[in-house]
N, C-alpha and C. Protein backbone atom coordinates (compact mmCIF):
# COMPACT_ATOMS: atom_id res chain seq x y z
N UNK A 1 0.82 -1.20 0.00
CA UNK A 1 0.00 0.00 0.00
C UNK A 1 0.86 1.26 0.00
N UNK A 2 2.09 1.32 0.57
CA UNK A 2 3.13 1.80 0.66
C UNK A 2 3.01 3.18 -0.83
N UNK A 3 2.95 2.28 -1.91
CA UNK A 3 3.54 2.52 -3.53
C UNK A 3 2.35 3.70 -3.83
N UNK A 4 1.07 2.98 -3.11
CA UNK A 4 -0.73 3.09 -3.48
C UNK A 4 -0.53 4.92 -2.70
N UNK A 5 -0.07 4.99 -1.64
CA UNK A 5 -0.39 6.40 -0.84
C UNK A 5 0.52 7.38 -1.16
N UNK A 6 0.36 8.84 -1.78
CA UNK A 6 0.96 9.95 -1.92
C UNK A 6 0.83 10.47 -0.55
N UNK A 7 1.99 10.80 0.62
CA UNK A 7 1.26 11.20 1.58
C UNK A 7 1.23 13.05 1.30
N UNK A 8 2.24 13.38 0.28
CA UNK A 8 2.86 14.56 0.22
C UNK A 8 1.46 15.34 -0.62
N UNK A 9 1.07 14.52 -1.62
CA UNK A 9 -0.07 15.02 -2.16
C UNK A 9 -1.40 14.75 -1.40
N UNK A 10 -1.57 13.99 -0.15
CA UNK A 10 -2.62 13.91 0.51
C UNK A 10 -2.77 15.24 1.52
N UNK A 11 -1.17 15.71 2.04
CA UNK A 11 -1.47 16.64 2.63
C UNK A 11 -1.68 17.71 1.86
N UNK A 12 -1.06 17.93 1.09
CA UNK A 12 -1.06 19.02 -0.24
C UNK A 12 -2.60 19.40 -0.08
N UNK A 13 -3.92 18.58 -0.39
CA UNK A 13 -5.20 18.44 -0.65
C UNK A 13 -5.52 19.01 0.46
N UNK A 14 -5.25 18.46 1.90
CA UNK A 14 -5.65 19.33 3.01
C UNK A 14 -5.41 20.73 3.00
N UNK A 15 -3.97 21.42 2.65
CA UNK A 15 -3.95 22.48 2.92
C UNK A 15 -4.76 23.43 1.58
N UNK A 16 -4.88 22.63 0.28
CA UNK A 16 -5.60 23.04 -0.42
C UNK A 16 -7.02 23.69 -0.25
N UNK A 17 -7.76 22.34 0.97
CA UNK A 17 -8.91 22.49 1.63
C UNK A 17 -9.19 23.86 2.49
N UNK A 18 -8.20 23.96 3.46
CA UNK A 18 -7.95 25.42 4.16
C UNK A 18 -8.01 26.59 3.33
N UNK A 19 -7.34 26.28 2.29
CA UNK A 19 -7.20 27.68 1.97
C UNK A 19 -8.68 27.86 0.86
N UNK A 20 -9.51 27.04 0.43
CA UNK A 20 -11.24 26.96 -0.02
C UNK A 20 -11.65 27.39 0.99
N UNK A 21 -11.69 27.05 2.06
CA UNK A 21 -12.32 27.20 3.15
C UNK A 21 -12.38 29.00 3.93
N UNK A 22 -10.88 29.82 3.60
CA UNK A 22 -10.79 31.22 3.74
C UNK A 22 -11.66 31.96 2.71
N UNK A 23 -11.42 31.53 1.47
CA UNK A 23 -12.27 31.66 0.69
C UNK A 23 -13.84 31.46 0.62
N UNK A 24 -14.06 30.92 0.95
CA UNK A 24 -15.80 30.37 0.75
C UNK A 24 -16.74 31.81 1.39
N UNK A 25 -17.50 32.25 0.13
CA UNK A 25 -18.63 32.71 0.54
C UNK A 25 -19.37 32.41 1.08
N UNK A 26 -20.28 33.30 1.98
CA UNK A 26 -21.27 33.28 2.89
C UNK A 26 -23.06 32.93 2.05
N UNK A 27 -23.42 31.92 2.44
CA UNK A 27 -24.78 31.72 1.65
C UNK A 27 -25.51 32.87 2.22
N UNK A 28 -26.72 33.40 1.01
CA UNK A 28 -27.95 34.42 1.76
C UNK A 28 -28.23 33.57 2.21
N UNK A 29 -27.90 33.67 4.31
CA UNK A 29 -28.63 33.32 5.12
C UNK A 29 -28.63 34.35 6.00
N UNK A 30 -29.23 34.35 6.91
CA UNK A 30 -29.14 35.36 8.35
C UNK A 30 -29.50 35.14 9.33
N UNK A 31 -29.35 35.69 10.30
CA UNK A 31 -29.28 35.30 11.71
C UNK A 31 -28.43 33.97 12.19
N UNK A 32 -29.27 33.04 13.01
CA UNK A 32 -29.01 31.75 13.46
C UNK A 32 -28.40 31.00 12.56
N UNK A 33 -28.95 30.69 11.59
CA UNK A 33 -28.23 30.15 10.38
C UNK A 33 -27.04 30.81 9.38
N UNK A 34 -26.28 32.01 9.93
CA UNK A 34 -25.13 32.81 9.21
C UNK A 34 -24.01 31.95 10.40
N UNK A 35 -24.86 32.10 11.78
CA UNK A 35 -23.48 31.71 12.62
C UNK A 35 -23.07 30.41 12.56
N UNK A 36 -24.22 29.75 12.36
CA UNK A 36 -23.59 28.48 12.01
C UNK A 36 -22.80 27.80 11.18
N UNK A 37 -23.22 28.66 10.18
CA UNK A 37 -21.80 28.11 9.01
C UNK A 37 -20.71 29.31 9.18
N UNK A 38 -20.20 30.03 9.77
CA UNK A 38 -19.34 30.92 10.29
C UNK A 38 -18.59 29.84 10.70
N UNK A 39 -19.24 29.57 12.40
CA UNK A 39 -18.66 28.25 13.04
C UNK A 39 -18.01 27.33 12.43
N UNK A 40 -18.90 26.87 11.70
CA UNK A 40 -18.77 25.52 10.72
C UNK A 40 -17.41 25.77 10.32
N UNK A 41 -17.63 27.10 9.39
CA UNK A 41 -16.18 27.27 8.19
C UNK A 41 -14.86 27.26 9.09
N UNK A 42 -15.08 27.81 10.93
CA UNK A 42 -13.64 27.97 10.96
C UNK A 42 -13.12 26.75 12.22
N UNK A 43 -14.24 25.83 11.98
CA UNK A 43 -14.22 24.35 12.56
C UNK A 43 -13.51 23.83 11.70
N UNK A 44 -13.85 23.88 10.07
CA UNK A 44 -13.35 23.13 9.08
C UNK A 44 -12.04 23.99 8.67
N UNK A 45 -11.79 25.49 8.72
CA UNK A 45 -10.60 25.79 8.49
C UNK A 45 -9.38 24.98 9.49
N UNK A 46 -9.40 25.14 10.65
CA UNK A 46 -8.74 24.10 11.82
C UNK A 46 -8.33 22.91 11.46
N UNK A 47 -9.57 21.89 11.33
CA UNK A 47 -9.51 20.88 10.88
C UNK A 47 -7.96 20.56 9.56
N UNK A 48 -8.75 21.34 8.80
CA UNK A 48 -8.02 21.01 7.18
C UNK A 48 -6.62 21.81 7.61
N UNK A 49 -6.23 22.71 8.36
CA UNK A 49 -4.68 23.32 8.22
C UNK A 49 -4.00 23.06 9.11
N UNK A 50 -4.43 21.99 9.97
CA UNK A 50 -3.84 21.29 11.04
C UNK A 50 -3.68 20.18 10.40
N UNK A 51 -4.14 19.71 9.66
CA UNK A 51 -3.53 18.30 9.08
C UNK A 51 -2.58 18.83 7.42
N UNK A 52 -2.85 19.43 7.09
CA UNK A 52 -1.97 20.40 6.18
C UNK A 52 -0.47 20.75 6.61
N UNK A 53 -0.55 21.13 7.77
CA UNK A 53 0.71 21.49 8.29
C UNK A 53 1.42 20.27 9.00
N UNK A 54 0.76 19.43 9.30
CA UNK A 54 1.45 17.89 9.80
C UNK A 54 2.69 17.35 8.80
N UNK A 55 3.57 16.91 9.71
CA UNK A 55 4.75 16.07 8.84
C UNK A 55 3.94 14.54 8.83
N UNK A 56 4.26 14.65 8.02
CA UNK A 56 3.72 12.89 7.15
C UNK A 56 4.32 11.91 7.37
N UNK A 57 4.57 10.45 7.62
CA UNK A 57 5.03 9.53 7.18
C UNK A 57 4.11 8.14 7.39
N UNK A 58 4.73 7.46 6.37
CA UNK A 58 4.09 6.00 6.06
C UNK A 58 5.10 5.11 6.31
N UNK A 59 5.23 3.91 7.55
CA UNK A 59 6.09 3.41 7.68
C UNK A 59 5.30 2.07 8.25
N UNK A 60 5.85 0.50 7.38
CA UNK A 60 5.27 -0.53 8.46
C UNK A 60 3.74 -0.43 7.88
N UNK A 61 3.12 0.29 7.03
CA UNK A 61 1.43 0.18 6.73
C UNK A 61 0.95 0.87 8.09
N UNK A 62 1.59 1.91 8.57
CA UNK A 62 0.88 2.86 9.28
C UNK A 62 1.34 4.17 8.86
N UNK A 63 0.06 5.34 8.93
CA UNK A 63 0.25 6.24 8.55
C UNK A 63 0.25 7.35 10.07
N UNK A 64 1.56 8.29 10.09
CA UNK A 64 1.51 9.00 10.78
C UNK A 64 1.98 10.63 10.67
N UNK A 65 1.02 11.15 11.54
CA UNK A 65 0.84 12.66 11.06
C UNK A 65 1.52 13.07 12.55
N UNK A 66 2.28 13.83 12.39
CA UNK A 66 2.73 14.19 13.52
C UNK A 66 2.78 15.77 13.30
N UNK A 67 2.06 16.44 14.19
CA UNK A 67 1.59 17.89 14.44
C UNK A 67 2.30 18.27 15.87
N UNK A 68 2.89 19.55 15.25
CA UNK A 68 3.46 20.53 16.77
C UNK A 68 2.41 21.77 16.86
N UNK A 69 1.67 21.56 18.11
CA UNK A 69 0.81 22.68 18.29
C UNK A 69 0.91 23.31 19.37
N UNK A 70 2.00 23.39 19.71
CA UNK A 70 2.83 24.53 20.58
C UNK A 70 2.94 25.73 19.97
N UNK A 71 2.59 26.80 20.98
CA UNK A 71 2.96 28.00 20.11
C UNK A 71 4.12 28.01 19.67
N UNK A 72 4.62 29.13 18.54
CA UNK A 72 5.47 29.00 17.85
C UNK A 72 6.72 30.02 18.73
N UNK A 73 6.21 30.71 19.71
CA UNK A 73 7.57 31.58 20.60
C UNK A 73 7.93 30.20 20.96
N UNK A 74 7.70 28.97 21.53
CA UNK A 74 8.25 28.17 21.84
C UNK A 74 9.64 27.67 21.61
């Protein structure tokens, strides 16, 4: 499976995702239903640029993402 997984282009796609996600217009909605996809979008911005920014590797038929989410003065 090794040969089968791009991990470089899998993350590639995530951070691709993030940056759709800064982008994405707001549907005519309002009120209750504006905040929710507000929420939504910067649930899913998180999501997608936290695994975007992960170092990758495939080793053994396991895949591992290893994320530093320490601030960066660190």
């Amino acid at each position: 499976m090794e040969n089968e997984l791009d991990i470089e282009a899998m993350v590639q796609r995530f951070q691709d995702r993030a940056a759709a996600v800064k982008k994405r217009d707001l549907p005519p909605v309002g009120g209750d239903e504006r905040q929710r996809f507000i929420d939504q979008a910067k649930i899913d911005y998180q999501d997608y640029a936290i695994i975007g920014d992960a170092d990758a590797s495939f080793e053994d038929g396991v895949l591992t993402l290893r994320v530093d989410l320490r601030p960066s003065s660190l």
